[in-house]
C-alpha atoms as a PDB file:
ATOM      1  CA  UNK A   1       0.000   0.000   0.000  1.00  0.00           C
ATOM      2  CA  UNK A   2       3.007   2.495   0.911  1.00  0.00           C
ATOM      3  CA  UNK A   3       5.313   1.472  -1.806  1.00  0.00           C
ATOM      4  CA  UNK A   4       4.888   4.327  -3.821  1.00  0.00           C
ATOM      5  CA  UNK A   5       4.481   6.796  -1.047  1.00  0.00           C
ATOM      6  CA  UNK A   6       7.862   5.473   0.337  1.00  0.00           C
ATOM      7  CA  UNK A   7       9.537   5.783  -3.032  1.00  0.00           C
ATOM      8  CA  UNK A   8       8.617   9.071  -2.859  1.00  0.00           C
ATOM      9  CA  UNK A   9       9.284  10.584   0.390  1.00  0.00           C
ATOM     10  CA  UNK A  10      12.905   8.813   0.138  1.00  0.00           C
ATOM     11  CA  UNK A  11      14.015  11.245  -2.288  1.00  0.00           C
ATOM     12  CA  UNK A  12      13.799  14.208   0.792  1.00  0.00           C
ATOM     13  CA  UNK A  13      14.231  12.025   3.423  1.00  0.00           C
ATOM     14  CA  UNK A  14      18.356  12.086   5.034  1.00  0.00           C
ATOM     15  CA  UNK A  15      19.965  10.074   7.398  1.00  0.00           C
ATOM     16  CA  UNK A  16      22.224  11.948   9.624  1.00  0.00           C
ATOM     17  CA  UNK A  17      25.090   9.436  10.950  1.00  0.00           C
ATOM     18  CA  UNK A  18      26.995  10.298  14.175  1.00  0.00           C
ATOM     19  CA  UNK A  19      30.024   8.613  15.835  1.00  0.00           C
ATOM     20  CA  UNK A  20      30.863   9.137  19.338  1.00  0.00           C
ATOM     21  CA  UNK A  21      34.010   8.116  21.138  1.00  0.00           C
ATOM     22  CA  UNK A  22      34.081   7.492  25.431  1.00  0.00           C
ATOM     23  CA  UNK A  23      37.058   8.126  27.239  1.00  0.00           C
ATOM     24  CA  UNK A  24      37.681   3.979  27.519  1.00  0.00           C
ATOM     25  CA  UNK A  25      38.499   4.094  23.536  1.00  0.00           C
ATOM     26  CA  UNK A  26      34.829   2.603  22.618  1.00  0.00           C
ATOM     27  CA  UNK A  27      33.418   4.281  19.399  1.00  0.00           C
ATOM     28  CA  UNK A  28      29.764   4.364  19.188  1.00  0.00           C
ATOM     29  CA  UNK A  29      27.959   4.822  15.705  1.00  0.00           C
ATOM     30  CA  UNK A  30      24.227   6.473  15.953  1.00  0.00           C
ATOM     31  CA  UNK A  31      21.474   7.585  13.598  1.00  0.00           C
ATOM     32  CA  UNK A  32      18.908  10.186  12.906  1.00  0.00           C
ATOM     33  CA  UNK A  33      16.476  11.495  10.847  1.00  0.00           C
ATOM     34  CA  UNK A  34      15.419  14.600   8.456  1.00  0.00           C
ATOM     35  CA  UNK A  35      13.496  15.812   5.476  1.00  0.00           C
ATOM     36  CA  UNK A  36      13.799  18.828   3.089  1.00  0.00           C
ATOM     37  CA  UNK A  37      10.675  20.801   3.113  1.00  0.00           C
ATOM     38  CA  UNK A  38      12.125  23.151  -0.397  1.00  0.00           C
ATOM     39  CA  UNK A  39      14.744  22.784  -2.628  1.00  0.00           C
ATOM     40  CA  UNK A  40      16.931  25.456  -0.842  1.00  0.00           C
ATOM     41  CA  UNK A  41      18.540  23.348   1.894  1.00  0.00           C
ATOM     42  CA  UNK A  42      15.721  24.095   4.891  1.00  0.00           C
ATOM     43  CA  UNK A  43      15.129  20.206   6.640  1.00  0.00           C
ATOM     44  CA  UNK A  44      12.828  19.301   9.363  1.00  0.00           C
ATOM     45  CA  UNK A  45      13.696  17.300  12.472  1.00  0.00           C
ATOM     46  CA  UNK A  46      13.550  17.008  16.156  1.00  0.00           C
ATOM     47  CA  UNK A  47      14.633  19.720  18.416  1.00  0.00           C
ATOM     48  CA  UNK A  48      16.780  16.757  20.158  1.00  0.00           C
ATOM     49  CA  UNK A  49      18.466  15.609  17.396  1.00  0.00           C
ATOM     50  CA  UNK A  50      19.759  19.269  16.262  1.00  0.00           C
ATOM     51  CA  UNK A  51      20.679  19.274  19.943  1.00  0.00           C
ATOM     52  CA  UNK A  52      23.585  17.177  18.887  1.00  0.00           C
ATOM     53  CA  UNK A  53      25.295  19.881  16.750  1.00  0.00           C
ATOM     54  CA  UNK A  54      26.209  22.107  19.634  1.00  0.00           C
ATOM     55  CA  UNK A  55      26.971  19.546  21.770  1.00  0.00           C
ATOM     56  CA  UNK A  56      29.267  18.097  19.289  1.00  0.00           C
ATOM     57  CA  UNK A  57      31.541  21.675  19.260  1.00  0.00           C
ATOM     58  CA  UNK A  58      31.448  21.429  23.085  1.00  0.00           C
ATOM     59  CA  UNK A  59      32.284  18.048  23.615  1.00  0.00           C
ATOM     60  CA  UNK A  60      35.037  17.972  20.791  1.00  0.00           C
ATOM     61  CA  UNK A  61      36.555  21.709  21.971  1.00  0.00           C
ATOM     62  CA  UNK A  62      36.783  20.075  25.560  1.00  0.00           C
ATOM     63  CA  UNK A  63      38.519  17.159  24.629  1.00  0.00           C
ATOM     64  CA  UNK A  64      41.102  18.686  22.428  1.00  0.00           C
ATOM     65  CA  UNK A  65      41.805  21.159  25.456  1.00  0.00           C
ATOM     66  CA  UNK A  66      42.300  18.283  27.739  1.00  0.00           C
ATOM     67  CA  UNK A  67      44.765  16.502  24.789  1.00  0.00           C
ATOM     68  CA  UNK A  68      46.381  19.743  24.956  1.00  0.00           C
ATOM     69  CA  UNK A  69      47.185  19.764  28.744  1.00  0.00           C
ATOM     70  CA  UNK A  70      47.893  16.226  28.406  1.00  0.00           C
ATOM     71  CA  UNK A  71      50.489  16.529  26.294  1.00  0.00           C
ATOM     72  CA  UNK A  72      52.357  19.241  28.255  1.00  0.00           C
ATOM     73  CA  UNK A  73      52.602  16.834  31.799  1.00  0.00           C
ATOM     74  CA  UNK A  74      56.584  15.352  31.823  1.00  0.00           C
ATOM     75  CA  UNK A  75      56.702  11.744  31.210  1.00  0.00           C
ATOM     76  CA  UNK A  76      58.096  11.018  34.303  1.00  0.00           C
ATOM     77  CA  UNK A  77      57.151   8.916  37.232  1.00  0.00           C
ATOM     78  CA  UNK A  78      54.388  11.657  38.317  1.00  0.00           C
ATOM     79  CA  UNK A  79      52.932  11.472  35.165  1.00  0.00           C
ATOM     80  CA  UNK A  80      49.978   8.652  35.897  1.00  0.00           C
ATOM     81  CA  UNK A  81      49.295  10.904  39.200  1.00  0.00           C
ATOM     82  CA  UNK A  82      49.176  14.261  37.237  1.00  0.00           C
ATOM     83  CA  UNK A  83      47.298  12.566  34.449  1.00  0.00           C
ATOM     84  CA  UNK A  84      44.117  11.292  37.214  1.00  0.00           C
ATOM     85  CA  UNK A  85      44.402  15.062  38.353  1.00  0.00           C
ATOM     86  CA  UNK A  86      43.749  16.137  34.564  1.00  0.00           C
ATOM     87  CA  UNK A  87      40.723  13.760  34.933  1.00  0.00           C
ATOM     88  CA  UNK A  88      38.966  14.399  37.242  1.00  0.00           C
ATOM     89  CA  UNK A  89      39.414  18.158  36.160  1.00  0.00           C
ATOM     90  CA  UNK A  90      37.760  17.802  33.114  1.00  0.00           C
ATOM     91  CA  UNK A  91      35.426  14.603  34.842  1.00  0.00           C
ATOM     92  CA  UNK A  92      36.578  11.926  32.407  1.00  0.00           C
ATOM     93  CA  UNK A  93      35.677   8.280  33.449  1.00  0.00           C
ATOM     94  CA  UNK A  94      36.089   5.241  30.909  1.00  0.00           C
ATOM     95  CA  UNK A  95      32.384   5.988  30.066  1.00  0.00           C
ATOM     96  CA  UNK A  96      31.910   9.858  29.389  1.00  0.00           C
ATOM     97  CA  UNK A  97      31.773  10.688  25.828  1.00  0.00           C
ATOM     98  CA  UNK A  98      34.953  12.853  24.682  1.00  0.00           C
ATOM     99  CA  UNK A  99      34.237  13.217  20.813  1.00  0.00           C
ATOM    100  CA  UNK A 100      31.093  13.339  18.687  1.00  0.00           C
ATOM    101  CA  UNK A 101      30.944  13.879  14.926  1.00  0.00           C
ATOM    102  CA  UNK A 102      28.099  14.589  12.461  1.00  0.00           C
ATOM    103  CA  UNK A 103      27.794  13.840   8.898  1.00  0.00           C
ATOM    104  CA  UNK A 104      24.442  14.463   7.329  1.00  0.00           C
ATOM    105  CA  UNK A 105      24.448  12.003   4.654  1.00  0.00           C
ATOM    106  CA  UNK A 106      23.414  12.372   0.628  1.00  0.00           C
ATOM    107  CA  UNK A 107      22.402  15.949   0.643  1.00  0.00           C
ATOM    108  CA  UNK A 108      24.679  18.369  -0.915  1.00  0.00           C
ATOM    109  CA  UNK A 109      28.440  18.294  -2.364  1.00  0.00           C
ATOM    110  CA  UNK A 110      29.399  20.839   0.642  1.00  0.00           C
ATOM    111  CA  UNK A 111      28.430  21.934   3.909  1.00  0.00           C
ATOM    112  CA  UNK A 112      29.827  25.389   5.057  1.00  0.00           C
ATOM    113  CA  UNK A 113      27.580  26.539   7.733  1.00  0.00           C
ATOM    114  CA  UNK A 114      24.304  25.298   9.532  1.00  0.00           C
ATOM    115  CA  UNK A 115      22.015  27.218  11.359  1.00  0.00           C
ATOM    116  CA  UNK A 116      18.728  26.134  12.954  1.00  0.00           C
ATOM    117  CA  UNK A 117      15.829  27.247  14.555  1.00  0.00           C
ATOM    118  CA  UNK A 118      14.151  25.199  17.526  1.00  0.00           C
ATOM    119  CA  UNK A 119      10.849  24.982  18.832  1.00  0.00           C
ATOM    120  CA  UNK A 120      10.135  26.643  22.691  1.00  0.00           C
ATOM    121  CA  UNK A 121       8.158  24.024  23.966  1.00  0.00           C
ATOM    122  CA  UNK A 122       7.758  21.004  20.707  1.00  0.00           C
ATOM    123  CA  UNK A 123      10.404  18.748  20.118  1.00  0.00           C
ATOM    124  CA  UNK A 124      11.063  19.977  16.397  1.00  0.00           C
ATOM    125  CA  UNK A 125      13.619  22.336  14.898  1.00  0.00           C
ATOM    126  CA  UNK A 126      14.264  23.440  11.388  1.00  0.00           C
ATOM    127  CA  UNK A 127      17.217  23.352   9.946  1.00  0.00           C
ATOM    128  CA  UNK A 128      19.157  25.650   7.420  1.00  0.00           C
ATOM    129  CA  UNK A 129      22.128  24.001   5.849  1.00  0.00           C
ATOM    130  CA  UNK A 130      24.474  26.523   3.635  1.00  0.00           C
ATOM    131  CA  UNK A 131      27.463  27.046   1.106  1.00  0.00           C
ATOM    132  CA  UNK A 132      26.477  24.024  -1.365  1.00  0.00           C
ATOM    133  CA  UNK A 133      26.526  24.302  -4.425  1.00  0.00           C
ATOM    134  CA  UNK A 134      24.956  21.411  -5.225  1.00  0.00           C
ATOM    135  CA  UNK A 135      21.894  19.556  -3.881  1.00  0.00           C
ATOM    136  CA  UNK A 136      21.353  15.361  -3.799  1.00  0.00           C
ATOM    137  CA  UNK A 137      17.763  15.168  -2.332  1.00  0.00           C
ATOM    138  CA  UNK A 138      15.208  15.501  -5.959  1.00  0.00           C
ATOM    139  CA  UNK A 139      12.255  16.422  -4.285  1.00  0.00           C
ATOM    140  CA  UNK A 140      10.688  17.885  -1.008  1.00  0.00           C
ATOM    141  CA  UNK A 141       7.916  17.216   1.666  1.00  0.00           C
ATOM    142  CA  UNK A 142       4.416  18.232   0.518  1.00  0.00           C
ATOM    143  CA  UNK A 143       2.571  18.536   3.484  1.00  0.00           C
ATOM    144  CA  UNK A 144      -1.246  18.009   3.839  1.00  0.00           C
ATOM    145  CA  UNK A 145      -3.701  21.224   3.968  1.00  0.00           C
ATOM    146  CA  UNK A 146      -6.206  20.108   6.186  1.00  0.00           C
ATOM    147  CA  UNK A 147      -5.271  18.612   9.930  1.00  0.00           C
ATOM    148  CA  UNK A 148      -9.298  17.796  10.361  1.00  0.00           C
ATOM    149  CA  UNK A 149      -8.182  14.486   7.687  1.00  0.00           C
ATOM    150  CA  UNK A 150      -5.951  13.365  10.431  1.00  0.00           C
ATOM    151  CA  UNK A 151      -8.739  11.153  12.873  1.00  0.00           C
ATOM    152  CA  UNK A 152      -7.966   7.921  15.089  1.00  0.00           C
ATOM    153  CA  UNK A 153      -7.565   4.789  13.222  1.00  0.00           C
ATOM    154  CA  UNK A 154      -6.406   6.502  10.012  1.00  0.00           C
ATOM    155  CA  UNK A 155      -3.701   4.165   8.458  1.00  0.00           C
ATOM    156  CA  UNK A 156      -0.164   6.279   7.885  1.00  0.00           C
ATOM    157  CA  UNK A 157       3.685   5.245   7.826  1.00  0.00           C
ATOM    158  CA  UNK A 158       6.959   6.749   9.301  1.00  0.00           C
ATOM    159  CA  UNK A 159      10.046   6.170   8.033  1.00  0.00           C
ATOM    160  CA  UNK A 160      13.571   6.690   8.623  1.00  0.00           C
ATOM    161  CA  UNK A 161      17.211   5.102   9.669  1.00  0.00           C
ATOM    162  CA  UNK A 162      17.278   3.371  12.817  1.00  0.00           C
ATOM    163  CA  UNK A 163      19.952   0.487  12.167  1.00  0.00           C
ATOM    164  CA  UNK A 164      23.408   2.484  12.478  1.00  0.00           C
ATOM    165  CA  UNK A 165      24.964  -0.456   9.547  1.00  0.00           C
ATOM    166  CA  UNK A 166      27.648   2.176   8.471  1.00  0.00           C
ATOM    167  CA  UNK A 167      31.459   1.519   9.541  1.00  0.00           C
ATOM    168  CA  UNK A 168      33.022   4.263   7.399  1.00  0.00           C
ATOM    169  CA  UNK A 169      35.600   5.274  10.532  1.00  0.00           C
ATOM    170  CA  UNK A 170      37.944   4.698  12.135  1.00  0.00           C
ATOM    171  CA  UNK A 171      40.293   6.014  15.189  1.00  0.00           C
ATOM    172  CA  UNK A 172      43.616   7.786  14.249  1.00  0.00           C
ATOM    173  CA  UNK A 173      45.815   6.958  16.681  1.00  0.00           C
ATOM    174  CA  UNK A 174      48.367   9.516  15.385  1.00  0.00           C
ATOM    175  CA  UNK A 175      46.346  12.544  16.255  1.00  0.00           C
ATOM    176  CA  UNK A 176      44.438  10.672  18.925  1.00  0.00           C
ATOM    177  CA  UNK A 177      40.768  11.626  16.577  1.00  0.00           C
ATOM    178  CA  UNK A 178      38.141   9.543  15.170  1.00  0.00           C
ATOM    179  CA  UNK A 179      37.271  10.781  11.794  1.00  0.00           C
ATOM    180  CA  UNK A 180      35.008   9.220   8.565  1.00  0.00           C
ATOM    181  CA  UNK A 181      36.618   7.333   6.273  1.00  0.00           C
ATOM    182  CA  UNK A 182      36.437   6.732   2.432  1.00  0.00           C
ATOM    183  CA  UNK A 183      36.617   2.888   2.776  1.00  0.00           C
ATOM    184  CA  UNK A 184      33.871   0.561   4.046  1.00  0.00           C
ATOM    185  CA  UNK A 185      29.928   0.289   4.269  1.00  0.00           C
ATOM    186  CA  UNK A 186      28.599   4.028   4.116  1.00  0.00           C
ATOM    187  CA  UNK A 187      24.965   3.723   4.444  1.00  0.00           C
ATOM    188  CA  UNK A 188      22.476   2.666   6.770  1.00  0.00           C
ATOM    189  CA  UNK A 189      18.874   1.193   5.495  1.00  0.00           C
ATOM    190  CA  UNK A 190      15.787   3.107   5.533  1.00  0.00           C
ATOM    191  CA  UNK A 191      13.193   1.014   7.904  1.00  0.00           C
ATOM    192  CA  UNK A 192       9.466   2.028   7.580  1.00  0.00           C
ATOM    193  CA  UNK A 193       6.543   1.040  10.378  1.00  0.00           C
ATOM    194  CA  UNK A 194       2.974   1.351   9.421  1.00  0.00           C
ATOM    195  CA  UNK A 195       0.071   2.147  12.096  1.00  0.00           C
ATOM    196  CA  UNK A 196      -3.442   4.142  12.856  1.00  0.00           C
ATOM    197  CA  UNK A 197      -3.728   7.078  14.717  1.00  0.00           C
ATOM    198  CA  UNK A 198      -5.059   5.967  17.789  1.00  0.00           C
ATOM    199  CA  UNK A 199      -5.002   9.903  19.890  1.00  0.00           C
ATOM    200  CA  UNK A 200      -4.108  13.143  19.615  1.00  0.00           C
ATOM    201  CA  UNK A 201      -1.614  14.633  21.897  1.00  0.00           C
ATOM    202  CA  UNK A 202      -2.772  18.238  23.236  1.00  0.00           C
ATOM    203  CA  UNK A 203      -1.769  21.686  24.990  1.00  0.00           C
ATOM    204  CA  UNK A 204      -4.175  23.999  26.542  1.00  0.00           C
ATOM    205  CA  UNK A 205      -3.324  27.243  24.849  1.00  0.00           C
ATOM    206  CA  UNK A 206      -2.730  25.754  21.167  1.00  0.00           C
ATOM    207  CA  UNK A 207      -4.516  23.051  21.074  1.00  0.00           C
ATOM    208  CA  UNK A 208      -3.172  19.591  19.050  1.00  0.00           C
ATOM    209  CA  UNK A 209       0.453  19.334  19.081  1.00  0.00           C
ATOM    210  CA  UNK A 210       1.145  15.663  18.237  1.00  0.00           C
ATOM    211  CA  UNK A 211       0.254  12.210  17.152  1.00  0.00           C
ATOM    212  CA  UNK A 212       0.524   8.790  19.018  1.00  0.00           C
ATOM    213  CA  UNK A 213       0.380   5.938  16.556  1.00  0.00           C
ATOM    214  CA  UNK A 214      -0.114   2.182  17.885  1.00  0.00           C
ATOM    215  CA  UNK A 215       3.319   1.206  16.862  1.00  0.00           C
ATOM    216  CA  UNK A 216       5.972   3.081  18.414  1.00  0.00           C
ATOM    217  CA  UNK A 217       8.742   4.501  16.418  1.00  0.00           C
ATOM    218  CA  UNK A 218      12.036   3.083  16.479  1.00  0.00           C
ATOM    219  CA  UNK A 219      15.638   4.814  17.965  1.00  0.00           C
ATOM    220  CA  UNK A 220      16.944   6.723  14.700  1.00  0.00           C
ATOM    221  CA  UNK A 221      13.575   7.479  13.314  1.00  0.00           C
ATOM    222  CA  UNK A 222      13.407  10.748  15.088  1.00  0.00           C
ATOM    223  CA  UNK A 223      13.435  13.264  12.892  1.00  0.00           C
ATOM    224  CA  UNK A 224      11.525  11.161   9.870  1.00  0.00           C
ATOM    225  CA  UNK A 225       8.507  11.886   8.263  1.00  0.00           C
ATOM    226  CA  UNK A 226       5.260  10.367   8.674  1.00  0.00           C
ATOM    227  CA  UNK A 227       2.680  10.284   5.815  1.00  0.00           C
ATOM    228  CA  UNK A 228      -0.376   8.903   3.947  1.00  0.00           C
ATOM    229  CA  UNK A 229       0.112   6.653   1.129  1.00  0.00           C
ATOM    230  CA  UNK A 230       0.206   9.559  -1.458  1.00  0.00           C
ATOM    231  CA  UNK A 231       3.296  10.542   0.405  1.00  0.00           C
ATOM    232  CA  UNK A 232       1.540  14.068   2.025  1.00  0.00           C
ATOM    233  CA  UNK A 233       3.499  14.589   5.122  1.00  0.00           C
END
């Protein structure tokens, strides 16, 4: 029944892959979702997933701070006592998360500069992406023009990339820094889950604010779409 539709809404529909690193060494890969609403780089996703852009700059300026210091304590036979005191400075156990990249995957030949715009109270953001020059999405979300179609047990689909299959990186041990690679898998599969609206989710000054479906979305999904089977968002 959604074939079509999910033909269609995969040509504006993104993965955005992440890798994060703890301080034990493990490197974690993650996904997300987003879709282009135009054909001049504006995207849709959640307000938590566009979270992970700032806290990507933090996390990574920290870390190369602390490499910094590290690399200035004498390798001498205070340097495993002076290198706990750097530690617990910056609060690094074997768990805490020291680096986090981005790549937002298939949707233009160059990213300069991304701004974005997030909702006060709704988990949603929009997001502006700039300096391509080129685009590699071929269509964008058409959204439907009457809410009152939207009523419990109506049949619609989300899609978007919850299995994190990619292993395009690696860990350069030279300049202690995970980075992407140009070698290995680079994609992750789009996953779809079909469902009915069974309620509406609501706030007393604006009234309807969300949708619960009866099958719940999966981790890496946030951020996707969901539609009818023409494809309307």
């Amino acid at each position: 029944m959604f074939q079509s539709a999910i033909e269609n809404v995969l040509q504006f529909t993104r993965p955005l892959h992440t890798i994060s690193r703890t301080y034990g060494g493990l490197i974690l890969p993650g996904t997300a979702t987003f879709f282009f609403v135009n054909d001049r780089g504006v995207a849709i996703t959640c307000k938590h997933v566009v979270d992970l852009i700032p806290a990507a700059e933090k996390i990574n300026q920290a870390f190369s701070k602390f490499k910094e210091e590290r690399d200035r304590l004498a390798k001498d036979n205070k340097y495993q006592r002076n290198l706990k005191g750097l530690e617990l400075k910056y609060k690094y156990n074997k768990e805490t998360v020291v680096q986090l990249k981005n790549n937002f995957l298939n949707c233009f030949d160059k990213i300069e500069e991304i701004t974005y715009h997030t909702h006060p109270t709704v988990d949603l953001a929009i997001v502006e992406f700039k300096g391509f020059t080129k685009i590699f999405y071929s269509s964008h979300a058409k959204f439907i023009k009457e809410s009152k179609k939207i009523k419990q047990g109506k049949y619609l689909c989300r899609i978007g990339f919850p299995f994190p299959e990619f292993n395009n990186f690696k860990h350069n041990p030279a300049n202690d820094d995970i980075e992407w690679t140009n070698t290995g898998n680079v994609n992750s599969p789009a996953f779809p889950i079909d469902g009915i609206v069974t309620r509406f989710i609501g706030d007393p000054h604006v009234g309807i604010i969300g949708i619960e479906m009866s099958t719940p979305g999966l981790k890496g999904q946030s951020g996707g779409p969901l539609f009818d089977v023409d494809g309307n968002v």
